[in-house]
Protein backbone atom coordinates (compact mmCIF):
# COMPACT_ATOMS: atom_id res chain seq x y z
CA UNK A 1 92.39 2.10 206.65
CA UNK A 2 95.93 2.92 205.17
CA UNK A 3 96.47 2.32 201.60
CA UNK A 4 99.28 -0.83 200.19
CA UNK A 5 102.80 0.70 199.99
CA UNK A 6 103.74 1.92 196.77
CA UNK A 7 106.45 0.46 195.26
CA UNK A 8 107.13 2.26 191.67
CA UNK A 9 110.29 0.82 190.88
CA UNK A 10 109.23 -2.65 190.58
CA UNK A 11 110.46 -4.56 188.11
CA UNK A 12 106.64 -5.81 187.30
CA UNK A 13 104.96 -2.61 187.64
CA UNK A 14 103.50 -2.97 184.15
CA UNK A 15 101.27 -5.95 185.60
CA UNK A 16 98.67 -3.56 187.61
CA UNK A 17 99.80 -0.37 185.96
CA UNK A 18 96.73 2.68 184.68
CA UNK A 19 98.62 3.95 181.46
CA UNK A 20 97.46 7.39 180.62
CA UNK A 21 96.89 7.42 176.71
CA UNK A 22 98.07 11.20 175.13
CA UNK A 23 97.15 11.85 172.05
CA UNK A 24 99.77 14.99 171.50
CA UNK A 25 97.90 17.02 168.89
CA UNK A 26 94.62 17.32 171.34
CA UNK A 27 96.43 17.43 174.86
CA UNK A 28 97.24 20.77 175.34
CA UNK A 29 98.96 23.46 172.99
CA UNK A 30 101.89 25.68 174.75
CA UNK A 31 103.10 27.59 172.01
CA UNK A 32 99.60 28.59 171.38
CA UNK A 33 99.57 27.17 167.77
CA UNK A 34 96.16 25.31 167.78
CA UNK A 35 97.96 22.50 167.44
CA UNK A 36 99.32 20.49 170.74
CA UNK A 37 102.68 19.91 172.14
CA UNK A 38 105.03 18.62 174.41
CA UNK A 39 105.63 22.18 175.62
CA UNK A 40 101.77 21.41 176.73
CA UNK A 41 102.17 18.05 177.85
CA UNK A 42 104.92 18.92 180.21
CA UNK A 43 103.40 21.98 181.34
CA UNK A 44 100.38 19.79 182.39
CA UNK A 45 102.21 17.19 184.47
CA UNK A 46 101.41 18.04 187.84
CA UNK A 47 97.38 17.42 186.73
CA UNK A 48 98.74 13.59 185.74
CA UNK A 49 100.51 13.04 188.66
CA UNK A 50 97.57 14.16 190.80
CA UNK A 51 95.37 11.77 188.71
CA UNK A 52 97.94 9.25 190.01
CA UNK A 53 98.88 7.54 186.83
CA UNK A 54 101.62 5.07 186.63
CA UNK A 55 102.78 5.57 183.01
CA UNK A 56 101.81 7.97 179.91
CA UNK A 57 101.62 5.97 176.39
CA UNK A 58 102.13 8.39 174.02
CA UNK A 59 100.59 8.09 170.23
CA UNK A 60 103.56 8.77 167.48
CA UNK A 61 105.29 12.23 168.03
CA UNK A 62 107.50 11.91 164.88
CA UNK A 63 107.86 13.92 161.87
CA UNK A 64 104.76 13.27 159.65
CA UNK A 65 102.82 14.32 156.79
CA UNK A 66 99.63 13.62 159.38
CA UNK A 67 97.74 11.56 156.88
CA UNK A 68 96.61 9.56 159.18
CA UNK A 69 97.13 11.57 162.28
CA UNK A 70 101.48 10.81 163.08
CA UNK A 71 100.64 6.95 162.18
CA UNK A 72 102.45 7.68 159.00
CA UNK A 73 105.97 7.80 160.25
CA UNK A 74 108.49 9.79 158.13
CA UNK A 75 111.43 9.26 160.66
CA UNK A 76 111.51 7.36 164.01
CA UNK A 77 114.57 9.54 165.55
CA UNK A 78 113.14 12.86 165.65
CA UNK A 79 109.74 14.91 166.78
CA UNK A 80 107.18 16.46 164.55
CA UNK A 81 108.73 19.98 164.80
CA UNK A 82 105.21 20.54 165.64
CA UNK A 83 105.15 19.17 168.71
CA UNK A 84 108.22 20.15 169.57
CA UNK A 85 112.57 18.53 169.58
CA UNK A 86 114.17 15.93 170.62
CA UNK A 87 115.56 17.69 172.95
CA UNK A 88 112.03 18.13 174.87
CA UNK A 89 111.18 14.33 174.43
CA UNK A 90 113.97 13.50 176.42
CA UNK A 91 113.35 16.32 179.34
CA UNK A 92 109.63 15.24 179.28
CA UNK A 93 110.74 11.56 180.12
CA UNK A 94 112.80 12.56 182.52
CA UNK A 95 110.63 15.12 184.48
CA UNK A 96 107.84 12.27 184.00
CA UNK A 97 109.99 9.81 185.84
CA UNK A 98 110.73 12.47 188.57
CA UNK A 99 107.21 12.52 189.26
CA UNK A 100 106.84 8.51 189.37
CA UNK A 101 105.72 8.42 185.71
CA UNK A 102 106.92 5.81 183.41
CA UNK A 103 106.76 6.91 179.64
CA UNK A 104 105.21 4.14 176.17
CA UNK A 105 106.08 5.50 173.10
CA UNK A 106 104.07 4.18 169.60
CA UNK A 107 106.08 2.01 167.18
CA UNK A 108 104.04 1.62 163.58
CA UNK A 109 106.01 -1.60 162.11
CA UNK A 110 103.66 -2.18 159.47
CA UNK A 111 104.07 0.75 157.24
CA UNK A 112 105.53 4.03 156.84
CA UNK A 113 105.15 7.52 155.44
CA UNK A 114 105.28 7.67 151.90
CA UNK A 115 107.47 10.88 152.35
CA UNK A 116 110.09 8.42 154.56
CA UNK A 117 112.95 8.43 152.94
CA UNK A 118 112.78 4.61 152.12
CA UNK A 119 109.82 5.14 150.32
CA UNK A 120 110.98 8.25 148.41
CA UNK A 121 114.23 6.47 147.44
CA UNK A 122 111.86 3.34 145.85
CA UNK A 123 110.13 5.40 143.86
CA UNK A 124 113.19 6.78 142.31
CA UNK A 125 114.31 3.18 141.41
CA UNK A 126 116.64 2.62 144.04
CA UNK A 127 117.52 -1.06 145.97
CA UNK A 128 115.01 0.42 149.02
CA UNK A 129 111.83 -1.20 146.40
CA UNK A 130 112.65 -4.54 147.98
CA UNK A 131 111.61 -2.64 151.67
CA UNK A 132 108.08 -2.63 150.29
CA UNK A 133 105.42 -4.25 148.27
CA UNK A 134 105.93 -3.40 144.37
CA UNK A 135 103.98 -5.49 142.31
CA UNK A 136 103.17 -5.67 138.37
CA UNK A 137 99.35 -5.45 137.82
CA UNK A 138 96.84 -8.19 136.43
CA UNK A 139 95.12 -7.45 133.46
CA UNK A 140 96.14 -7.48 129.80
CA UNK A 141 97.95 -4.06 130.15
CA UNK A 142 98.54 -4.19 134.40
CA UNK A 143 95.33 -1.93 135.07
CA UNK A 144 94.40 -3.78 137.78
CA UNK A 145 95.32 -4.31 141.06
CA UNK A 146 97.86 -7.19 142.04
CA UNK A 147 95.12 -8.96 143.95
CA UNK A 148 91.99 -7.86 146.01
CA UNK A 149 92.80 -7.04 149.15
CA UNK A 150 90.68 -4.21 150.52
CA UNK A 151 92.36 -1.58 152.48
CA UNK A 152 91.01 -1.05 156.12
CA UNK A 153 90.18 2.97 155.38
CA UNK A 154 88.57 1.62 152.53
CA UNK A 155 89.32 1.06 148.69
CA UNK A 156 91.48 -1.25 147.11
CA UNK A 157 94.91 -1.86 149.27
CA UNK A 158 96.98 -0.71 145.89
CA UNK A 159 97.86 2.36 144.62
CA UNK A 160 99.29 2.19 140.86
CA UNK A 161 102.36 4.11 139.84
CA UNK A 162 103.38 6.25 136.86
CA UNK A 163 105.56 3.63 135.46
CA UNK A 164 102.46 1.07 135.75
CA UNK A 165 103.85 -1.02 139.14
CA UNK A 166 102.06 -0.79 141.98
CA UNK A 167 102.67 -0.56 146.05
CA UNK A 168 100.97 -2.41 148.76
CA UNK A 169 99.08 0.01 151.57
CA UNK A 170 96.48 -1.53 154.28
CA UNK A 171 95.63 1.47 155.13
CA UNK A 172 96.18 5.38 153.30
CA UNK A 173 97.70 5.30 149.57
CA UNK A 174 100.08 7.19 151.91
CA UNK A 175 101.21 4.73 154.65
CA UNK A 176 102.81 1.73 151.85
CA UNK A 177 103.40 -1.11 153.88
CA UNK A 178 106.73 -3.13 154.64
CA UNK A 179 108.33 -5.85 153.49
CA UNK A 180 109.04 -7.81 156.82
CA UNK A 181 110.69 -10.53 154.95
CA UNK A 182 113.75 -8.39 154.11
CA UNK A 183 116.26 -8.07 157.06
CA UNK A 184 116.91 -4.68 156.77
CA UNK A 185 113.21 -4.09 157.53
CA UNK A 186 113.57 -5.56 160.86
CA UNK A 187 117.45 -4.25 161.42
CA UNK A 188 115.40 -0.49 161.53
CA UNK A 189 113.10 -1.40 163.97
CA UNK A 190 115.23 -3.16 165.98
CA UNK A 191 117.79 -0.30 165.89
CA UNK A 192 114.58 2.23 166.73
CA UNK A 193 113.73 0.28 169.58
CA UNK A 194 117.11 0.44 171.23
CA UNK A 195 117.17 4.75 169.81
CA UNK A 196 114.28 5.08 172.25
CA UNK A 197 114.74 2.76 175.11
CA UNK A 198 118.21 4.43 175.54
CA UNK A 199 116.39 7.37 176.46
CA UNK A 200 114.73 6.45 178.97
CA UNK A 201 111.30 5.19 177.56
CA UNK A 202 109.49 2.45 179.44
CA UNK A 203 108.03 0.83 176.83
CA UNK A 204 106.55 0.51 173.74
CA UNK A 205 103.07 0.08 172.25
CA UNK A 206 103.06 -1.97 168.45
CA UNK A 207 100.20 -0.53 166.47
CA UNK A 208 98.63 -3.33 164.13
CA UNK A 209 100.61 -5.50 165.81
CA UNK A 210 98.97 -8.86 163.62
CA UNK A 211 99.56 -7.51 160.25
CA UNK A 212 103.30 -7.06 159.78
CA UNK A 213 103.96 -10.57 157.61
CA UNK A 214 102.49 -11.31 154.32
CA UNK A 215 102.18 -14.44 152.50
CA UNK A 216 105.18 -13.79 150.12
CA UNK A 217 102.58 -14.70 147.64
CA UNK A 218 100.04 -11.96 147.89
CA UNK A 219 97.32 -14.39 147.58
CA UNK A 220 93.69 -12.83 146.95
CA UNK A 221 91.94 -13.09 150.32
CA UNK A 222 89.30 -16.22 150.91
CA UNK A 223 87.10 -16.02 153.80
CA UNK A 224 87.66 -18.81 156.11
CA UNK A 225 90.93 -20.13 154.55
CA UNK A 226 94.02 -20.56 156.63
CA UNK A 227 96.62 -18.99 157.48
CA UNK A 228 95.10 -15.51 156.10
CA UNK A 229 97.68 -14.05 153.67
CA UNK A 230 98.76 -10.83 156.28
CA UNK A 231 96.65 -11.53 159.54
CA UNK A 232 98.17 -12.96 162.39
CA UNK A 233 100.77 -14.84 160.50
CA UNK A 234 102.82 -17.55 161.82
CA UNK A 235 106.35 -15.63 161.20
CA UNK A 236 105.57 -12.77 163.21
CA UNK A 237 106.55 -14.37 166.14
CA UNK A 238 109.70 -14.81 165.57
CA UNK A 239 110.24 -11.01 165.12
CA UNK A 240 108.28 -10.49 168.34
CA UNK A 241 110.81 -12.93 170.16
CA UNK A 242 113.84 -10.79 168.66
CA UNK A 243 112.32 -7.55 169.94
CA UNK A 244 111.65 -8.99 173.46
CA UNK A 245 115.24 -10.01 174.14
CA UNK A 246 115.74 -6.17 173.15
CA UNK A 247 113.31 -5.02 175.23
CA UNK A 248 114.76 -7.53 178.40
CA UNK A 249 118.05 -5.77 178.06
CA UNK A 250 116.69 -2.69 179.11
CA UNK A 251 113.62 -3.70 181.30
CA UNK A 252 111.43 -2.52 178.73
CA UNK A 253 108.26 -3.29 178.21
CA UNK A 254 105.43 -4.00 175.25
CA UNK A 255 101.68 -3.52 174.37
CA UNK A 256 100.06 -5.19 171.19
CA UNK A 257 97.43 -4.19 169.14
CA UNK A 258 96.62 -7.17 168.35
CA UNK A 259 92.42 -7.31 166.99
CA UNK A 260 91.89 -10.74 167.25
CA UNK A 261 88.79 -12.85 167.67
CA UNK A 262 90.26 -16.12 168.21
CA UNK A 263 91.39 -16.14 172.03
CA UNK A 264 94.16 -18.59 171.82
CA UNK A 265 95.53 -17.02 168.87
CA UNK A 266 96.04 -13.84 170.62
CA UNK A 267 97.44 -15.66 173.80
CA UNK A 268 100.07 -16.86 171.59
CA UNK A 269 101.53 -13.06 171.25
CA UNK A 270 101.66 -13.09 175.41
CA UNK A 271 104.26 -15.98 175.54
CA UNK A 272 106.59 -14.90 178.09
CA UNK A 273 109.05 -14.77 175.37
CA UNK A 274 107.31 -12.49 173.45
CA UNK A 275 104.70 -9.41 173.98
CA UNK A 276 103.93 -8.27 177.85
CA UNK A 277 100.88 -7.78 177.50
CA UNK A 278 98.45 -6.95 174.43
CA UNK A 279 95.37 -4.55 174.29
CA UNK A 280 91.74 -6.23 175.34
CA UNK A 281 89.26 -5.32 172.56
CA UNK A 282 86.85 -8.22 173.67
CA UNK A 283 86.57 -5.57 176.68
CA UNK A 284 86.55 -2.72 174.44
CA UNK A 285 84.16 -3.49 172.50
CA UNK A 286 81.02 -5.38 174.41
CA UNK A 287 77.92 -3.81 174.63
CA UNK A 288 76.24 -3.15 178.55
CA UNK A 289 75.03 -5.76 179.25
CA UNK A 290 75.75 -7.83 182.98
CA UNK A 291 75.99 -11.48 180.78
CA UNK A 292 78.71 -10.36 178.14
CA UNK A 293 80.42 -8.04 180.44
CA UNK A 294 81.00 -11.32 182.32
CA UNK A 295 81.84 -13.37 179.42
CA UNK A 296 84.35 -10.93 178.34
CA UNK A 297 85.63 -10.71 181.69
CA UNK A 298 85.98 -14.09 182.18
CA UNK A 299 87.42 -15.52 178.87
CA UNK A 300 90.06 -13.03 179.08
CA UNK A 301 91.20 -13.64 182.06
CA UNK A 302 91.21 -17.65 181.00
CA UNK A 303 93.20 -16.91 178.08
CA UNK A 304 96.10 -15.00 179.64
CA UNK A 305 96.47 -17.29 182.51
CA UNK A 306 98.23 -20.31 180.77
CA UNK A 307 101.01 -18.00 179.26
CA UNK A 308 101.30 -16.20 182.78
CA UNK A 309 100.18 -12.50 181.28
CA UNK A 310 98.10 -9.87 182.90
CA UNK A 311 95.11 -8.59 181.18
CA UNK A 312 94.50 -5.28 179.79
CA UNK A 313 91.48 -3.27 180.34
CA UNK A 314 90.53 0.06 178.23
CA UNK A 315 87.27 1.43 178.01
CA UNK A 316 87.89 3.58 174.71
CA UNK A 317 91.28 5.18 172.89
CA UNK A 318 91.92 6.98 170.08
CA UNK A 319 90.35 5.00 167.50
CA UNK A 320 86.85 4.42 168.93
CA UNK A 321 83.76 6.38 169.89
CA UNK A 322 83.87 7.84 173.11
CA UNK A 323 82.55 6.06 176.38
CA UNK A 324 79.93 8.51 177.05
CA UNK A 325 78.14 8.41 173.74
CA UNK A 326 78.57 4.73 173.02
CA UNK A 327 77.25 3.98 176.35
CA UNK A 328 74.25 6.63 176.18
CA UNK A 329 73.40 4.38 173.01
CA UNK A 330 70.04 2.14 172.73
CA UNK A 331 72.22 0.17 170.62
CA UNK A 332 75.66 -0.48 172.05
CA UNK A 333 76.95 -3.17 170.38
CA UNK A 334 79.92 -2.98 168.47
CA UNK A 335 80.78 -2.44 164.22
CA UNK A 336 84.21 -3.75 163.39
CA UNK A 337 83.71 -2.03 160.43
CA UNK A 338 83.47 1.29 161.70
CA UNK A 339 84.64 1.15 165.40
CA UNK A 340 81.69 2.84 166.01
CA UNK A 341 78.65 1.70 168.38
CA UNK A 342 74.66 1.89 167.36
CA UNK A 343 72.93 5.42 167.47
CA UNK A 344 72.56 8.12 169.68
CA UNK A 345 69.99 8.65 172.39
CA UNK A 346 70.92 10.35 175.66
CA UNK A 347 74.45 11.42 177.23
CA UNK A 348 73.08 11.54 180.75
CA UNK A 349 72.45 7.51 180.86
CA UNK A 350 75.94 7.32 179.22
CA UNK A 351 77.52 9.01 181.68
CA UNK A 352 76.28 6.92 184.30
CA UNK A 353 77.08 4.40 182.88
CA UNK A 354 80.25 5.70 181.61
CA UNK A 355 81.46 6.37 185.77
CA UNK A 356 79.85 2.60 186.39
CA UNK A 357 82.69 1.25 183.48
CA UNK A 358 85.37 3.43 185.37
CA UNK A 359 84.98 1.38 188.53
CA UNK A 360 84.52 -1.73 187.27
CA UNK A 361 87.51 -1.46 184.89
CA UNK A 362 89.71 -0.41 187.54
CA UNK A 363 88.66 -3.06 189.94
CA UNK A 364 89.78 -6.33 187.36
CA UNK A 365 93.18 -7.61 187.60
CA UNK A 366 95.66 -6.65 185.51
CA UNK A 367 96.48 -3.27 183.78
CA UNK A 368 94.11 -0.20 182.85
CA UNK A 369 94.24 2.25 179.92
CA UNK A 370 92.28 5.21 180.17
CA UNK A 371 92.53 7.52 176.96
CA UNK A 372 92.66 11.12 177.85
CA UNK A 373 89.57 13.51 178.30
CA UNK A 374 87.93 9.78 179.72
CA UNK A 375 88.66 11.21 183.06
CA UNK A 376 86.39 14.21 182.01
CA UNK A 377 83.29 12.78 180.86
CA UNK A 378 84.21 13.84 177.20
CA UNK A 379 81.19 12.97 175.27
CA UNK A 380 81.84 12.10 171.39
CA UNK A 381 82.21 15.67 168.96
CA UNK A 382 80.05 15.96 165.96
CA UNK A 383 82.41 17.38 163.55
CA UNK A 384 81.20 19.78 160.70
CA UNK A 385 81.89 17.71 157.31
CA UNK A 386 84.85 21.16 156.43
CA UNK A 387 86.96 20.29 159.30
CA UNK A 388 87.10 16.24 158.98
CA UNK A 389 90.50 15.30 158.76
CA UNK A 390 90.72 11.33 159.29
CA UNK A 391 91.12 9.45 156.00
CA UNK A 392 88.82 6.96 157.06
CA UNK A 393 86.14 9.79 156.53
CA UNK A 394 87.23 10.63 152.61
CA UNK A 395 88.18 6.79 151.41
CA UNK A 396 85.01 5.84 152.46
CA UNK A 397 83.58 8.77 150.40
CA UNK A 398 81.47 9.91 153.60
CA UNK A 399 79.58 6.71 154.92
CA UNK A 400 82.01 6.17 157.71
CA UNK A 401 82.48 9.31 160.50
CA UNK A 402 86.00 8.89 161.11
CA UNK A 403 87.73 8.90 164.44
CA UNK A 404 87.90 13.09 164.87
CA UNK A 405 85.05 12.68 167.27
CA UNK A 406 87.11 11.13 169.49
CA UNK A 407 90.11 13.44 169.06
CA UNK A 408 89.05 17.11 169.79
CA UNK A 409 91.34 19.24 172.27
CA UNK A 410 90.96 18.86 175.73
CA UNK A 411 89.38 21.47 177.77
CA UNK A 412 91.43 22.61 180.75
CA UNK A 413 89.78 25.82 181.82
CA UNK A 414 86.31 26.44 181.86
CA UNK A 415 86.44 30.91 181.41
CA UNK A 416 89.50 30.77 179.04
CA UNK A 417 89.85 30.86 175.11
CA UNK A 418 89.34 27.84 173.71
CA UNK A 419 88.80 25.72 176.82
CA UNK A 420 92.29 26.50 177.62
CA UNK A 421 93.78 24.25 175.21
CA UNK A 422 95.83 27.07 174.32
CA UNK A 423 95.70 30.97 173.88
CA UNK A 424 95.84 32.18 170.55
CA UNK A 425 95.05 30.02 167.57
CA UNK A 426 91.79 28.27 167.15
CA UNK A 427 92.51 24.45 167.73
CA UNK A 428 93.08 21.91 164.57
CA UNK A 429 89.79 20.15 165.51
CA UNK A 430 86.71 22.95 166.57
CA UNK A 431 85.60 22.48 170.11
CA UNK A 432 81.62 21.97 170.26
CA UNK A 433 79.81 25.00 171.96
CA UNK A 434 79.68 23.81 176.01
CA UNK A 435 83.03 22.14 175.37
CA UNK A 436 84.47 24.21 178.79
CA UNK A 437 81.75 22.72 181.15
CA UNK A 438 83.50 19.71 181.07
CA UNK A 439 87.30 21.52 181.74
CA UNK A 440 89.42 20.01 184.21
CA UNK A 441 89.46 23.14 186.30
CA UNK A 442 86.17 23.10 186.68
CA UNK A 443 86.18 19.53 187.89
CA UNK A 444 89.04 19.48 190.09
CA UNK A 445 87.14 20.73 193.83
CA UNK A 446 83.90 18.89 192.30
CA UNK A 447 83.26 15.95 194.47
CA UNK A 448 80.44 14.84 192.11
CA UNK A 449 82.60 15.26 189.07
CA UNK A 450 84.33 12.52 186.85
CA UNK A 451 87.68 13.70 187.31
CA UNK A 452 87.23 13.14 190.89
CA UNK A 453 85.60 9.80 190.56
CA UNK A 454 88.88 8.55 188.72
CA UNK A 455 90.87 10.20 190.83
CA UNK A 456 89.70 8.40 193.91
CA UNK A 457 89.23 5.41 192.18
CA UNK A 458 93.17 5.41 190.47
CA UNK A 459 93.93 6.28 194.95
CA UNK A 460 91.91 3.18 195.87
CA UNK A 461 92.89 0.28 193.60
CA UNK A 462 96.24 -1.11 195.49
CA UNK A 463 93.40 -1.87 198.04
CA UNK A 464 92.19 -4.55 195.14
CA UNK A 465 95.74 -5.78 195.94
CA UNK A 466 97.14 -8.54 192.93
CA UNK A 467 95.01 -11.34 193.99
CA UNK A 468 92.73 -13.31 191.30
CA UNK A 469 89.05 -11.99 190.76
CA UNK A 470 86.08 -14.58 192.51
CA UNK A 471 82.46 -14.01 191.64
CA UNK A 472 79.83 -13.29 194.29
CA UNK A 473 76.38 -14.75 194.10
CA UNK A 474 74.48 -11.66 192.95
CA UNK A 475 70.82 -11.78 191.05
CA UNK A 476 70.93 -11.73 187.32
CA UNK A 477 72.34 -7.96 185.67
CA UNK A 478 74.33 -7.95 188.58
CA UNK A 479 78.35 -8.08 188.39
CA UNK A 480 79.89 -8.87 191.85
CA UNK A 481 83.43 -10.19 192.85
CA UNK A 482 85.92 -9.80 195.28
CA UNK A 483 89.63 -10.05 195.16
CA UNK A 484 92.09 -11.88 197.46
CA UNK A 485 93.02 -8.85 199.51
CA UNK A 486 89.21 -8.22 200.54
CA UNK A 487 87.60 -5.83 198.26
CA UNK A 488 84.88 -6.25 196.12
CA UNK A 489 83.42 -4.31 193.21
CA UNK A 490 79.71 -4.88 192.61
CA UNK A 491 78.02 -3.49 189.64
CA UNK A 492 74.21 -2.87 188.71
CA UNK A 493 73.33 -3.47 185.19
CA UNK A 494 69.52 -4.46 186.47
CA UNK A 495 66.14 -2.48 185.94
CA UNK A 496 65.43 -2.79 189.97
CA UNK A 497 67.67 -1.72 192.75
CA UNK A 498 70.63 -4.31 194.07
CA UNK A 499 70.69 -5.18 198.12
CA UNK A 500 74.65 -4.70 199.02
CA UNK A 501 76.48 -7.69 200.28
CA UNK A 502 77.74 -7.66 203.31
CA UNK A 503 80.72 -5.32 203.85
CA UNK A 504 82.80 -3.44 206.13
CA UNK A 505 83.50 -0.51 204.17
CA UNK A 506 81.64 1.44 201.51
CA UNK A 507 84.81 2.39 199.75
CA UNK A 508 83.72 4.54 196.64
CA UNK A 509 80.49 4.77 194.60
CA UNK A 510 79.91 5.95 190.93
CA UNK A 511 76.60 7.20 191.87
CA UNK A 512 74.01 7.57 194.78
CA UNK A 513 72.08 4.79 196.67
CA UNK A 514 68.76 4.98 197.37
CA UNK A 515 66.73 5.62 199.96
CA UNK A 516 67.07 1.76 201.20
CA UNK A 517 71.07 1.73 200.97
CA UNK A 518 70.38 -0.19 197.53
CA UNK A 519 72.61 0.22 194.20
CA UNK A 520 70.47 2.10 191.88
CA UNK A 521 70.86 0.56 187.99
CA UNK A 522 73.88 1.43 185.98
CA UNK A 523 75.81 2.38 189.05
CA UNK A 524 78.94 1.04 190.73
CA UNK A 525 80.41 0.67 193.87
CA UNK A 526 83.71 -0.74 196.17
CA UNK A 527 83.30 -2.26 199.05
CA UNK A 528 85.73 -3.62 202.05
CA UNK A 529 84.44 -6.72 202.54
């Protein structure tokens, strides 16, 4: 039973693709620093290529204060020194490419360091003011704030300045945001798009893709009024349409961020002359449970079909709690709020259910994301309170974790310092005692282990083929389907053991069967039907 050619040079590759997420600080370190690299990166390509990945999406490797870990850009044409040069960029690329990778890098439109050299001009009074958001306060002397927005780390979304203005920032005092209404603003990233697709990049992922445009305005915020005064506004498309004949020109592709409940508002980004494709946090962020899963599953693939745009499915990524725990959670439904799921209970269940997720995810059509240390069975890190660096963590004076759980350095070899994240200095996040049981050396001849599950799985899906998804009769907590090239993913969400449909093949399994050849709950399998 042979496998569907490959054909990686495809023009619509991007439509079935599984894009590897790095997160460069916590991949691996190669100069040793603690901190990690693209020395590390490259030096670990041969483990990516044997995972069988078609592209890497990279988080931002440019120079930055890391206020908000590289999502406060202080210039777009360069590399955190860091992380290493230009220079290496460009070689990684192109030894990715050698190896059938494709590489995404992160573009952060809506705001910018407050050490970018825009920013540092405006505050000296220069013409680079009208780039941002200066406004005079209310009040009878200015003391407060322009209006009430909130900012999403928490706190008021102003900061006030020595001579009594004050700057616009939805998220860190130190990320102000953008005027998108000045050309110049959209000349940059227009310019930076063409910087990096001239090297060879494959595409790029917009972070807070919805919140670029503001109501010139600044109202204060009403809930349930429309248009909301910087959510999802109606001009942003137009700047999306500019960017897409950019990204045409080179074959280039995009990725949205785009957190938005109303479905037909976010198929609007997926126009064909706008966004590829956009991130599924309907996906993301339902709890286990057979009925939602569906729902989910189906509603997204209803609202991309009219606009002609694959879906997206990712299981977790750098901003969210970790499959494993989430999963191994009584409670797993999701808080916006936080981006954090329920309580803990027990890391065994979420593990099975965490390999169950793998296979159905890679089974739907359309593209997968899998965030790195996923393929591991990484479990969420409890960080000691000292070593907390997300600013989500400090504006919300404590009550809300942060992200650093998800974020801790991989562990590559079981016996070695550190995990083998690197040799000498202790890593920039700690590494929980029993962090190398889960290394990727130790996985690698497991045939039990989650690497291995996602390696076969990542082998197996061209068998799924790019045919559309039809449900199978199955009994209730039971997912079944099939696609048009004949194989079908069933998945047990049920109390009592599921009877198999008939099939030819029992292509891959997240777990055992029992005794009776039945799927056990919270376990997954493929079948050639």
């Amino acid at each position: 039973m042979g496998l569907p050619t490959s054909t990686p040079d495809r023009d619509d590759w991007w439509r079935s693709a599984v894009i590897y997420q790095v997160y460069v600080r916590s991949f691996a370190d190669g100069d040793g620093d603690g901190t990690g690299d693209l020395a590390g990166v490259r030096a670990r390509l041969p483990y990516l290529a044997g995972l069988g990945v078609d592209a890497l999406w990279f988080t931002p490797w440019y120079p930055s204060p890391m206020k908000d870990g590289g999502y406060d850009v202080a210039d777009y044409r360069a590399v955190d020194p860091a992380f290493g040069t230009l220079a290496e960029a460009e070689k990684l690329i192109a030894e990715a490419r050698e190896l059938g990778i494709r590489t995404l890098v992160d573009i952060v439109p809506n705001h910018v360091s407050d050490q970018h050299p825009w920013f540092r001009a405006a505050l000296a009074g220069g013409p680079e003011r009208e780039l941002f958001h200066f406004r005079p306060g209310r009040g009878a002397h200015g003391e407060l704030p322009p209006n009430g927005w909130r900012s999403q780390f928490g706190g008021p979304a102003w900061t006030r300045l020595p001579d009594g203005d004050w700057y616009l920032h939805l998220f860190a005092p130190e990320q102000p945001d953008l005027n998108w209404a000045h050309p110049a603003v959209r000349r940059e990233h227009e310019d930076v798009l063409r910087f990096w697709f001239e090297r060879g990049v494959a595409g790029v992922r917009i972070d807070s893709a919805a919140l670029l445009v503001k109501d010139p305005r600044l109202p204060d915020f009403v809930e349930g009024r429309d248009p909301h005064p910087y959510v999802d506004r109606d001009e942003l498309h137009d700047v999306y349409r500019s960017w897409r004949r950019i990204a045409d020109a080179y074959g280039a592709v995009f990725v949205g961020e785009v957190w938005l409940p109303d479905s037909e508002r976010l198929a609007r980004y997926l126009r064909p002359d706008e966004l590829h494709t956009a991130f599924n946090f309907s996906f993301l962020t339902c709890p286990w449970d057979a009925r939602r899963l569906r729902a989910s599953i189906d509603e997204t693939l209803a609202e991309h079909a009219p606009v002609g745009a694959p879906a997206t499915w990712v299981l977790c990524n750098h901003d969210v709690t970790r499959t494993v725990t989430r999963y191994g959670r009584a409670d797993t439904r999701f808080d916006f709020a936080t981006k954090a799921f329920g309580t803990p209970t027990d890391l065994a269940l979420g593990t099975r259910r965490a390999r169950a997720a793998a296979l159905l995810s890679l089974a739907l059509p359309g593209a997968a994301y899998v965030y790195q240390g996923e393929e591991l069975g990484l479990p969420e890190a409890d960080i000691p309170p000292d070593r907390i660096q997300d600013p989500m963590y400090f504006r919300s004076a404590g009550t809300d974790p942060g992200r650093d759980g998800c974020r801790v350095p991989l562990p590559w070899e079981a016996g070695a310092p550190h995990a083998g994240f690197g040799s000498r200095e202790e890593p920039w996040l700690p590494q929980p005692d029993g962090w190398g049981s889960y290394a990727a050396d130790r996985q690698q001849a497991d045939p039990s282990s989650m690497l291995t599950l996602y390696r076969e799985a990542i082998r197996l899906r061209p068998l799924f083929g790019s045919g559309p998804l039809t449900w199978l009769p199955a009994p209730e907590g039971v997912l079944a389907f099939a696609r048009a090239d004949g194989a079908a993913c069933v998945v047990n969400l049920a109390p009592a053991p599921a009877t198999l449909p008939g099939h030819t093949h029992l292509l891959l399994a997240s777990g055992p069967l029992d005794d009776h050849g039945r799927l056990p709950q919270d376990t997954a399998v493929w079948l050639r039907t």
